[in-house]
C-alpha atoms as a PDB file:
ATOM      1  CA  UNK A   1      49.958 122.149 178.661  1.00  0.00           C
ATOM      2  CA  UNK A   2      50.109 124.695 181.837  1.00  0.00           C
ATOM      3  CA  UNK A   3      47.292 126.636 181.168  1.00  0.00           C
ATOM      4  CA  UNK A   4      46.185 130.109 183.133  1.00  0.00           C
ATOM      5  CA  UNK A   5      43.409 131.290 182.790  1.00  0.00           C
ATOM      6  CA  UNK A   6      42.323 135.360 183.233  1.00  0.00           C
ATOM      7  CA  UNK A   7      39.316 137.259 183.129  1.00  0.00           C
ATOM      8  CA  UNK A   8      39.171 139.959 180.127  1.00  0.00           C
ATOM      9  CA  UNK A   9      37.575 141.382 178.000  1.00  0.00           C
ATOM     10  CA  UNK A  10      38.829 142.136 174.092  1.00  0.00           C
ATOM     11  CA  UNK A  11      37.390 142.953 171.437  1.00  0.00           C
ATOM     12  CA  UNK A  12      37.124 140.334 168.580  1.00  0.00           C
ATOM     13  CA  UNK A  13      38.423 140.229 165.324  1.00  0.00           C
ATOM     14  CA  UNK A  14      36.469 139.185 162.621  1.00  0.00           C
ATOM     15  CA  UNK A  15      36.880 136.179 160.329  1.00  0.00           C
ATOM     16  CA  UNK A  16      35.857 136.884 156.723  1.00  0.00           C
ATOM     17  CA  UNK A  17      35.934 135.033 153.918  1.00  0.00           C
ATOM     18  CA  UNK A  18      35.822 135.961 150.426  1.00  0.00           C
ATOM     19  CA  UNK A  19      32.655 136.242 148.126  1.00  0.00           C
ATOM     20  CA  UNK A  20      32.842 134.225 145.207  1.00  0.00           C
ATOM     21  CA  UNK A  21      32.209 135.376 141.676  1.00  0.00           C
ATOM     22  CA  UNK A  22      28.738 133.889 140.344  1.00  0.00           C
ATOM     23  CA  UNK A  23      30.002 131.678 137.287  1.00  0.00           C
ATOM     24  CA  UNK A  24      31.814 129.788 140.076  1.00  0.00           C
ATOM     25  CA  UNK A  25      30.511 127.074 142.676  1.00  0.00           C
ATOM     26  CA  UNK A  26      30.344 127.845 146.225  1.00  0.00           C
ATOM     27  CA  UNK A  27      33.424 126.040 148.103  1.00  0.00           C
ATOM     28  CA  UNK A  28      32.018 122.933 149.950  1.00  0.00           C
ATOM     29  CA  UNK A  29      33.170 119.501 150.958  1.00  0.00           C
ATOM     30  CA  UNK A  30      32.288 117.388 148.263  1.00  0.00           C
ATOM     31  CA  UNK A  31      31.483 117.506 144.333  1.00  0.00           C
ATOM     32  CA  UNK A  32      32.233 120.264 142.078  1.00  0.00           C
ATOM     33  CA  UNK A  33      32.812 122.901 145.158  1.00  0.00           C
ATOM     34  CA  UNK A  34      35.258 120.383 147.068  1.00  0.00           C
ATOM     35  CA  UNK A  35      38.358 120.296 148.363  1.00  0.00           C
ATOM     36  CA  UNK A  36      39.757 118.892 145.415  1.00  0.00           C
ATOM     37  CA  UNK A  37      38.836 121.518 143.439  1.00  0.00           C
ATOM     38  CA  UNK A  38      39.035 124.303 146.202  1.00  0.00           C
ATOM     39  CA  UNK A  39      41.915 126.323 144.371  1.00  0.00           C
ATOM     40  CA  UNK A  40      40.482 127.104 141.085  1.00  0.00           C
ATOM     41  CA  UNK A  41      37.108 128.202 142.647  1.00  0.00           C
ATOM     42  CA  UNK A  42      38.538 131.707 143.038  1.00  0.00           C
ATOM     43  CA  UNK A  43      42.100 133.458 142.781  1.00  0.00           C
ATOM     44  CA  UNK A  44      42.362 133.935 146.244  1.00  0.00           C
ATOM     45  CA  UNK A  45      42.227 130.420 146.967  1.00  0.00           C
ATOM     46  CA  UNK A  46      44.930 129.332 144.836  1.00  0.00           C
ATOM     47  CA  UNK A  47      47.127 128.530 148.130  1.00  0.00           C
ATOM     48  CA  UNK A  48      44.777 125.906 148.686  1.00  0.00           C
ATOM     49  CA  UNK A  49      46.261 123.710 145.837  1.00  0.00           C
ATOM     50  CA  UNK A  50      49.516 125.397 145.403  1.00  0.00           C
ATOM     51  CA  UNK A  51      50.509 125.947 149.082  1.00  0.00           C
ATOM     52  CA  UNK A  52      53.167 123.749 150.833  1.00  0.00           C
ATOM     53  CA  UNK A  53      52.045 124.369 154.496  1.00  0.00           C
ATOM     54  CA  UNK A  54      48.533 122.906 154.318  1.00  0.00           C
ATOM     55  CA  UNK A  55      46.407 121.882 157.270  1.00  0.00           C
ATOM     56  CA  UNK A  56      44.959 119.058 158.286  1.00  0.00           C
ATOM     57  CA  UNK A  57      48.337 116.499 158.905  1.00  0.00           C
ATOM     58  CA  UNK A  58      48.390 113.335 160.472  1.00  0.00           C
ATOM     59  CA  UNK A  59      50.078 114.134 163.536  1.00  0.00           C
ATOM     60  CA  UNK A  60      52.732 111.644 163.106  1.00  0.00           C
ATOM     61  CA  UNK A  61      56.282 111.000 164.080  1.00  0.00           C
ATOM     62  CA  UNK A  62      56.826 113.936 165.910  1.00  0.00           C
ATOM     63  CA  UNK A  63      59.859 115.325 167.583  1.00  0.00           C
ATOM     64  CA  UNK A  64      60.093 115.273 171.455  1.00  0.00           C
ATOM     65  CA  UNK A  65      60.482 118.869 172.255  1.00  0.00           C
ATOM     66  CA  UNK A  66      59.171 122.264 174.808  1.00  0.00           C
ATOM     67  CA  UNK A  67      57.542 124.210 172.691  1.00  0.00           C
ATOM     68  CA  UNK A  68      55.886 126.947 174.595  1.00  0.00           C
ATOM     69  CA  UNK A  69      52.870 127.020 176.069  1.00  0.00           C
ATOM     70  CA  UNK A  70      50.054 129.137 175.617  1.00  0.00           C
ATOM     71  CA  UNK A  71      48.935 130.954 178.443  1.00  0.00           C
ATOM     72  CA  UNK A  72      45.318 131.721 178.171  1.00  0.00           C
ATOM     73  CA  UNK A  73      43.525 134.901 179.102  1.00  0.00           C
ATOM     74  CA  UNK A  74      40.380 133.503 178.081  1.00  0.00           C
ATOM     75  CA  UNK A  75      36.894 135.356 179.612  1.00  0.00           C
ATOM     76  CA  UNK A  76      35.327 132.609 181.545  1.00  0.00           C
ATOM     77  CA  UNK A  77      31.768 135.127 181.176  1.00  0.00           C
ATOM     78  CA  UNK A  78      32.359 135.726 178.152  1.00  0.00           C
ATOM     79  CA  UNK A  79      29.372 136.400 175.543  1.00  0.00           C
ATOM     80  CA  UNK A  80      28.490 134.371 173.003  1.00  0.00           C
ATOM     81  CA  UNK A  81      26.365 133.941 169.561  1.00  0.00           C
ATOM     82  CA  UNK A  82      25.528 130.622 167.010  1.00  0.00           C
ATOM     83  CA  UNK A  83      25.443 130.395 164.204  1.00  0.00           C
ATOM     84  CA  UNK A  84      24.939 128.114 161.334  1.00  0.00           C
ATOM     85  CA  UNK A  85      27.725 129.170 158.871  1.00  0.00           C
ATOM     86  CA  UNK A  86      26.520 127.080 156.041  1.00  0.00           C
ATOM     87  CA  UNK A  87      30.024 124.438 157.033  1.00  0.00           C
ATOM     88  CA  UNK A  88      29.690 124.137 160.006  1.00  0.00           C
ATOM     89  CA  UNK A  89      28.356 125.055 163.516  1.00  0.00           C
ATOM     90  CA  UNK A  90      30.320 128.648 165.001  1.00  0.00           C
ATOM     91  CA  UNK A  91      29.735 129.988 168.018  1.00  0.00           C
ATOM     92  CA  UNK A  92      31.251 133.759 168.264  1.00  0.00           C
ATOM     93  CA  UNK A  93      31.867 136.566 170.656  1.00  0.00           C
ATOM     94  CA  UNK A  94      33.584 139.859 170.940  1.00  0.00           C
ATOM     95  CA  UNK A  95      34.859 139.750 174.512  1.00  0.00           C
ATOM     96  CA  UNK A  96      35.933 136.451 174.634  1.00  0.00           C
ATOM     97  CA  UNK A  97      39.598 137.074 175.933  1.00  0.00           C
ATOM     98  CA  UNK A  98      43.034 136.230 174.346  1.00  0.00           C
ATOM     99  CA  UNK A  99      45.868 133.945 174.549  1.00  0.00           C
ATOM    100  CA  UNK A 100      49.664 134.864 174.492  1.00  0.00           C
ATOM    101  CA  UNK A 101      51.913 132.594 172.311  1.00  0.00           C
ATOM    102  CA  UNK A 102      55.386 133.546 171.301  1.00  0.00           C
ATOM    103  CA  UNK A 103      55.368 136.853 172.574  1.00  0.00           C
ATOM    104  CA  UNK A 104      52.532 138.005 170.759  1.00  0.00           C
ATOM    105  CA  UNK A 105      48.686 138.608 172.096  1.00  0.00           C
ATOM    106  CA  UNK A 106      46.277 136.773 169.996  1.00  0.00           C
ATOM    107  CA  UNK A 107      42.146 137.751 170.370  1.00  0.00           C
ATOM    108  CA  UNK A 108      39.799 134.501 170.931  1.00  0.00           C
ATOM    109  CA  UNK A 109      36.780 135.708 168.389  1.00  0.00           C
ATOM    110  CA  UNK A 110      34.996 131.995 167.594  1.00  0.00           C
ATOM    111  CA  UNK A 111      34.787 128.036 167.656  1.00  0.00           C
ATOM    112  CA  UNK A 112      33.772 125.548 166.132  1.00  0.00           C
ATOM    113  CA  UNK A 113      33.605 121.861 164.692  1.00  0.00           C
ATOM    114  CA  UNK A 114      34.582 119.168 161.945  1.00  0.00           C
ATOM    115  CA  UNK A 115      32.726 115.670 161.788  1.00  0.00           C
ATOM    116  CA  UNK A 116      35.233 113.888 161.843  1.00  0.00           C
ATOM    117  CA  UNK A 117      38.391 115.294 163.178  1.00  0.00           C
ATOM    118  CA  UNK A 118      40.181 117.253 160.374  1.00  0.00           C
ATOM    119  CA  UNK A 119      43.545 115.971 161.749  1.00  0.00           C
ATOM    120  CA  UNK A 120      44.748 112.650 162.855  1.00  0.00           C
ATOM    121  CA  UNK A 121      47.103 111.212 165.540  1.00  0.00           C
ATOM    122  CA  UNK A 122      48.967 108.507 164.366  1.00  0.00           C
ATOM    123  CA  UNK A 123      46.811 107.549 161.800  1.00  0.00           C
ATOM    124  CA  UNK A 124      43.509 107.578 164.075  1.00  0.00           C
ATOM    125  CA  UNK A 125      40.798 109.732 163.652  1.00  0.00           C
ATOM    126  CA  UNK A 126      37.937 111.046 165.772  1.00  0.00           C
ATOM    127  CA  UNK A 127      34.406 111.356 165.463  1.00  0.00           C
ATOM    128  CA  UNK A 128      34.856 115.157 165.601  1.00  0.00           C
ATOM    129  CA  UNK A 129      37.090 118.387 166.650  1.00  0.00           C
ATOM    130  CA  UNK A 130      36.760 121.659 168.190  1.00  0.00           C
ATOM    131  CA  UNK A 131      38.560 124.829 167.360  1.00  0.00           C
ATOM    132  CA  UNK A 132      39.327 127.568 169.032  1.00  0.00           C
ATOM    133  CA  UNK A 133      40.432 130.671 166.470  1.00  0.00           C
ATOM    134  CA  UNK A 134      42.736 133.512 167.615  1.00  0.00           C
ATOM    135  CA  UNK A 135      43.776 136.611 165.845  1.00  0.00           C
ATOM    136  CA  UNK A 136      46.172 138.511 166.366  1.00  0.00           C
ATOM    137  CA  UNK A 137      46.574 142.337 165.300  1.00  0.00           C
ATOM    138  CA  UNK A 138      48.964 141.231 162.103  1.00  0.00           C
ATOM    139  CA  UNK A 139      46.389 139.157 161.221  1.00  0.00           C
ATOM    140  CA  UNK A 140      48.304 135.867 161.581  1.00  0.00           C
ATOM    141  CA  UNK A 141      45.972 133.432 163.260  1.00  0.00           C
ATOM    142  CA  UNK A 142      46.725 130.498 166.676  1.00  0.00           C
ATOM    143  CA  UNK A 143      44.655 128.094 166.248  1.00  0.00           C
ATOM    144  CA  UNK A 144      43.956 125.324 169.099  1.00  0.00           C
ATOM    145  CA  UNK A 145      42.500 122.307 168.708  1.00  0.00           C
ATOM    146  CA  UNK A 146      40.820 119.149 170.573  1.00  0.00           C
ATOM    147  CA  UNK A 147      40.091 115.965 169.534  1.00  0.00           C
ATOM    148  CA  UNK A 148      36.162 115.014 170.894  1.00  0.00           C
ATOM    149  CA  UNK A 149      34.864 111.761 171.157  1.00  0.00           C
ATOM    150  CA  UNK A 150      31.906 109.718 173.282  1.00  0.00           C
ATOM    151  CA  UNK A 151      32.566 108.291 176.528  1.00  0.00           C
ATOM    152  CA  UNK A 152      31.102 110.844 178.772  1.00  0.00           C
ATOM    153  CA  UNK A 153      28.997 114.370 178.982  1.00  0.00           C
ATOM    154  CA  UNK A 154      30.294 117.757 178.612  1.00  0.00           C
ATOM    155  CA  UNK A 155      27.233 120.451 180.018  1.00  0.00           C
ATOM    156  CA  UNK A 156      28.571 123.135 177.472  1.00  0.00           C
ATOM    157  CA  UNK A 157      28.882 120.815 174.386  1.00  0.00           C
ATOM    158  CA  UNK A 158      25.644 119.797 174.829  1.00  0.00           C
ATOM    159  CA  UNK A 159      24.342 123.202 175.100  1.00  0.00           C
ATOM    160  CA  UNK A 160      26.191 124.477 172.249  1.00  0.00           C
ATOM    161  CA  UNK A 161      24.386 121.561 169.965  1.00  0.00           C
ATOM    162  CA  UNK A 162      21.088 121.610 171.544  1.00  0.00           C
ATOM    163  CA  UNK A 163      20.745 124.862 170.436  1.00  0.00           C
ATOM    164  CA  UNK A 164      22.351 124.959 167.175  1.00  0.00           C
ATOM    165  CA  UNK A 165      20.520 126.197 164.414  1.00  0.00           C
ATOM    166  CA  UNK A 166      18.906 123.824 161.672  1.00  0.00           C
ATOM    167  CA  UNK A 167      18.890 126.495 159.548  1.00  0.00           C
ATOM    168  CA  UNK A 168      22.109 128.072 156.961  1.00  0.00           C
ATOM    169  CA  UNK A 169      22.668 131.208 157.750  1.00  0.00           C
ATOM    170  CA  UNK A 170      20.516 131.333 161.255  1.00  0.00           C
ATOM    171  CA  UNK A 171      21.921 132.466 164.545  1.00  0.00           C
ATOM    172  CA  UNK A 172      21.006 132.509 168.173  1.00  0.00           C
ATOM    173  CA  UNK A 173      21.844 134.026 171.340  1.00  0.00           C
ATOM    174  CA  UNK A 174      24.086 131.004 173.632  1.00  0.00           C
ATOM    175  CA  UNK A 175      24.465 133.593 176.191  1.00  0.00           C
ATOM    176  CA  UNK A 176      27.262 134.021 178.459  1.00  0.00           C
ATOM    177  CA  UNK A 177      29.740 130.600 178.639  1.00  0.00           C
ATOM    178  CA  UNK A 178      33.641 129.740 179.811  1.00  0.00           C
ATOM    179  CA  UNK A 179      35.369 128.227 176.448  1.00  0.00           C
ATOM    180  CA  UNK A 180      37.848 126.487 179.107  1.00  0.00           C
ATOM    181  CA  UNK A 181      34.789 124.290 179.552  1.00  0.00           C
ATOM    182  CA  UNK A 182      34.979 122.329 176.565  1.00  0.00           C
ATOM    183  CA  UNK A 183      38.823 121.609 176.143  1.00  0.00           C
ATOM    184  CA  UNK A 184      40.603 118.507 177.708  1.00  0.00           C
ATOM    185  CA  UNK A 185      42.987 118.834 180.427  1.00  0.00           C
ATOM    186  CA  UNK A 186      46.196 117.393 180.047  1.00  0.00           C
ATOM    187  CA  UNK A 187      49.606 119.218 178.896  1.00  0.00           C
ATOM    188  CA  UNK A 188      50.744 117.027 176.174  1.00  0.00           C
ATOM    189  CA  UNK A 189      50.068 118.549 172.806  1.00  0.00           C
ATOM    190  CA  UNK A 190      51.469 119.004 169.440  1.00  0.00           C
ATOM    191  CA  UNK A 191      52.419 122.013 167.475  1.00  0.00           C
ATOM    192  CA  UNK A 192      52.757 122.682 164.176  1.00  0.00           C
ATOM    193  CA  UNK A 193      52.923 125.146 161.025  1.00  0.00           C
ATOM    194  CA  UNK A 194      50.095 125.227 158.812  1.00  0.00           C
ATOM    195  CA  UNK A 195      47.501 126.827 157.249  1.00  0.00           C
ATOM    196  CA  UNK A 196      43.021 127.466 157.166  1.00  0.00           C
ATOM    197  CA  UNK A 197      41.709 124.409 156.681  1.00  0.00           C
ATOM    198  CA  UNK A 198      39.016 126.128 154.552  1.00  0.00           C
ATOM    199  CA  UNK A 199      39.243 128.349 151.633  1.00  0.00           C
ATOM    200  CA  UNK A 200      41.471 130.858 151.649  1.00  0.00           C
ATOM    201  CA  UNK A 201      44.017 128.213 152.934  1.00  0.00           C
ATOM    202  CA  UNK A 202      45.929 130.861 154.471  1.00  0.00           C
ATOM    203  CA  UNK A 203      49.406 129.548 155.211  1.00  0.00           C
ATOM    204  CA  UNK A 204      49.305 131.951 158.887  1.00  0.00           C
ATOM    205  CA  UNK A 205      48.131 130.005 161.533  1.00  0.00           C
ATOM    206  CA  UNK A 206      50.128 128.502 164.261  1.00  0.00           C
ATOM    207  CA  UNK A 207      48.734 125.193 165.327  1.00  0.00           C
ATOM    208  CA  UNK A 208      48.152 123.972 168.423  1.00  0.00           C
ATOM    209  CA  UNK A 209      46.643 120.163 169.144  1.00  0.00           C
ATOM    210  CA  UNK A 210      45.874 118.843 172.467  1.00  0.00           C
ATOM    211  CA  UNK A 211      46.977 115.371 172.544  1.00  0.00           C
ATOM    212  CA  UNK A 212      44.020 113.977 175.395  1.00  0.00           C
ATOM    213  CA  UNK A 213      40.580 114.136 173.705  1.00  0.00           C
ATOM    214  CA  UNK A 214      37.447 115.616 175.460  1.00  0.00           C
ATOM    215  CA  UNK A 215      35.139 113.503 175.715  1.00  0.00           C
ATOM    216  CA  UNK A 216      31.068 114.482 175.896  1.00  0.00           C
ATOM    217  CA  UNK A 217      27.573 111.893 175.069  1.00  0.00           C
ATOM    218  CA  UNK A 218      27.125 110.224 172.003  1.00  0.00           C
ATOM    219  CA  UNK A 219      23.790 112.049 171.673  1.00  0.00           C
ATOM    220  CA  UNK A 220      25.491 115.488 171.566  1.00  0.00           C
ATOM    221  CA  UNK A 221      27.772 114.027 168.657  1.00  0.00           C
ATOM    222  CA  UNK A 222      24.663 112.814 166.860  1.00  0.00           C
ATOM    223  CA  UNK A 223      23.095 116.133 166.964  1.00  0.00           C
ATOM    224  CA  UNK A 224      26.469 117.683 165.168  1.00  0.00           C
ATOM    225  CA  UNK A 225      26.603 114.918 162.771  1.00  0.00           C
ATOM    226  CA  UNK A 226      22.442 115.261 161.859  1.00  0.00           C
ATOM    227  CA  UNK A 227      23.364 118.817 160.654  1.00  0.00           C
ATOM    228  CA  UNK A 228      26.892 118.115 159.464  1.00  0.00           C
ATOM    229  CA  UNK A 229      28.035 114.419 158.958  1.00  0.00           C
ATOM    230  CA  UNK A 230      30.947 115.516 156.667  1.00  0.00           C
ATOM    231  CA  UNK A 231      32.998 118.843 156.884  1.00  0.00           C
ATOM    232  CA  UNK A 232      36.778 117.972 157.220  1.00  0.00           C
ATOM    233  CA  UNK A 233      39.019 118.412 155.149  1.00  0.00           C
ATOM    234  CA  UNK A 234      41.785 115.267 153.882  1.00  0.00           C
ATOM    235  CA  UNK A 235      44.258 115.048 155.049  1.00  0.00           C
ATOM    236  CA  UNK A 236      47.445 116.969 153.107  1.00  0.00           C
ATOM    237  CA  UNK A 237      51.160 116.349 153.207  1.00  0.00           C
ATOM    238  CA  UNK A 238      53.666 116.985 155.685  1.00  0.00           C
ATOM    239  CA  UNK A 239      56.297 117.940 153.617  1.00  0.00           C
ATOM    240  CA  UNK A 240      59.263 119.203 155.390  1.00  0.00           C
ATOM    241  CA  UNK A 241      57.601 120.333 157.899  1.00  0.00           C
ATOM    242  CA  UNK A 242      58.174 119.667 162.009  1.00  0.00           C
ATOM    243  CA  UNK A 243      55.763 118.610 164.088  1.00  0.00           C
ATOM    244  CA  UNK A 244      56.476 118.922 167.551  1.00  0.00           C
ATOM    245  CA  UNK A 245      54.841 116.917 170.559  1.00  0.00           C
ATOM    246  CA  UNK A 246      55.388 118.364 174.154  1.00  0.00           C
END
């Protein structure tokens, strides 16, 4: 992937999701509030069962193609705030740049992580996965992700964990931080058409996998797992849809 990278500033859009009505259980990732039974939890996440664009896919015969590129106008000084969402660990900012896909501006407003990695590449897994969330002003959503596993350290990831909150709901200041810092190089990646992979299940979001994992300590993994050792999604169907790998 050629990526460019610009200093800017943008404001953020922010993610939402809806509030649940009290007879019902709060979506989660396992018993009566998981992903099995994600769509009757509320009406608005009926495209979570029903829809036929669902995200997370194995990543699986592809088809050789160029599909563009993003080119990245991320803010390498960027501000940024963590917080413990309740599903996972988010870190979010309001000038954190954009990315052009397409022809259309998306805004970078968080990221954040699955234990283990929410999509697979020919069948494999990983111990986890970042992603980066972009909206754009139609509120259709780019989504890239990376693949993280052990092998070596990553001074951002580890920050980003050692100062994760314990606590649902709490949030700290992670100051000022370059996203770029904790996504592979490499410019083989996949693309795809999907959806949230979290209630509402949104069927707007424009996928975007990096093929070469980063790779950060086993210690910094461990401290993501201790407060989250199972938020990902299964795995859903393909259908007819193309996967492309550039």
């Amino acid at each position: 992937m050629k990526i460019r990278f610009l200093a800017t500033a943008a404001t953020a859009i922010a993610l939402t999701t809806s509030v649940m009505a009290a007879d019902k259980p709060h979506w989660s990732y396992e018993g009566a509030g998981g992903p099995a039974h994600w769509g009757q939890i509320a009406e608005n996440f009926e495209t979570c069962e029903a829809g036929d664009e669902q995200s997370p896919v194995d990543l699986t015969n592809a088809i050789k193609a160029e599909p563009e590129a993003i080119v990245f106008h991320w803010n390498k000084d960027a501000d940024w705030t963590e917080v413990n969402n309740g599903h996972s660990i988010q870190a979010n900012s309001e000038n954190g740049g954009s990315i052009e896909l397409n022809g259309k501006t998306y805004k970078l407003v968080q990221f954040h992580f699955h234990a283990p990695s929410e999509h697979a590449i020919d069948g494999r897994k990983f111990p986890m996965e970042a992603h980066f969330v972009h909206v754009a002003d139609d509120g259709t959503i780019a989504v890239l992700g990376a693949m993280i596993e052990g092998g070596s350290d990553n001074g951002l990831f580890q920050k980003v964990m050692d100062s994760a909150p314990r606590s649902s709901g709490e949030t700290v200041n992670l100051g000022t931080a370059n996203p770029a810092d904790i996504i592979p190089t490499g410019e083989h990646f996949y693309r795809y058409q999907g959806s949230l992979t979290t209630p509402p299940c949104s069927e707007t979001v424009i996928w975007t996998l990096l093929k070469k994992p980063l790779k950060v300590s086993e210690n910094a993994i461990a401290e993501f797992e201790a407060l989250y050792s199972s938020n990902a999604r299964p795995l859903q169907e393909t259908g007819r849809r193309y996967i492309l790998e550039h």
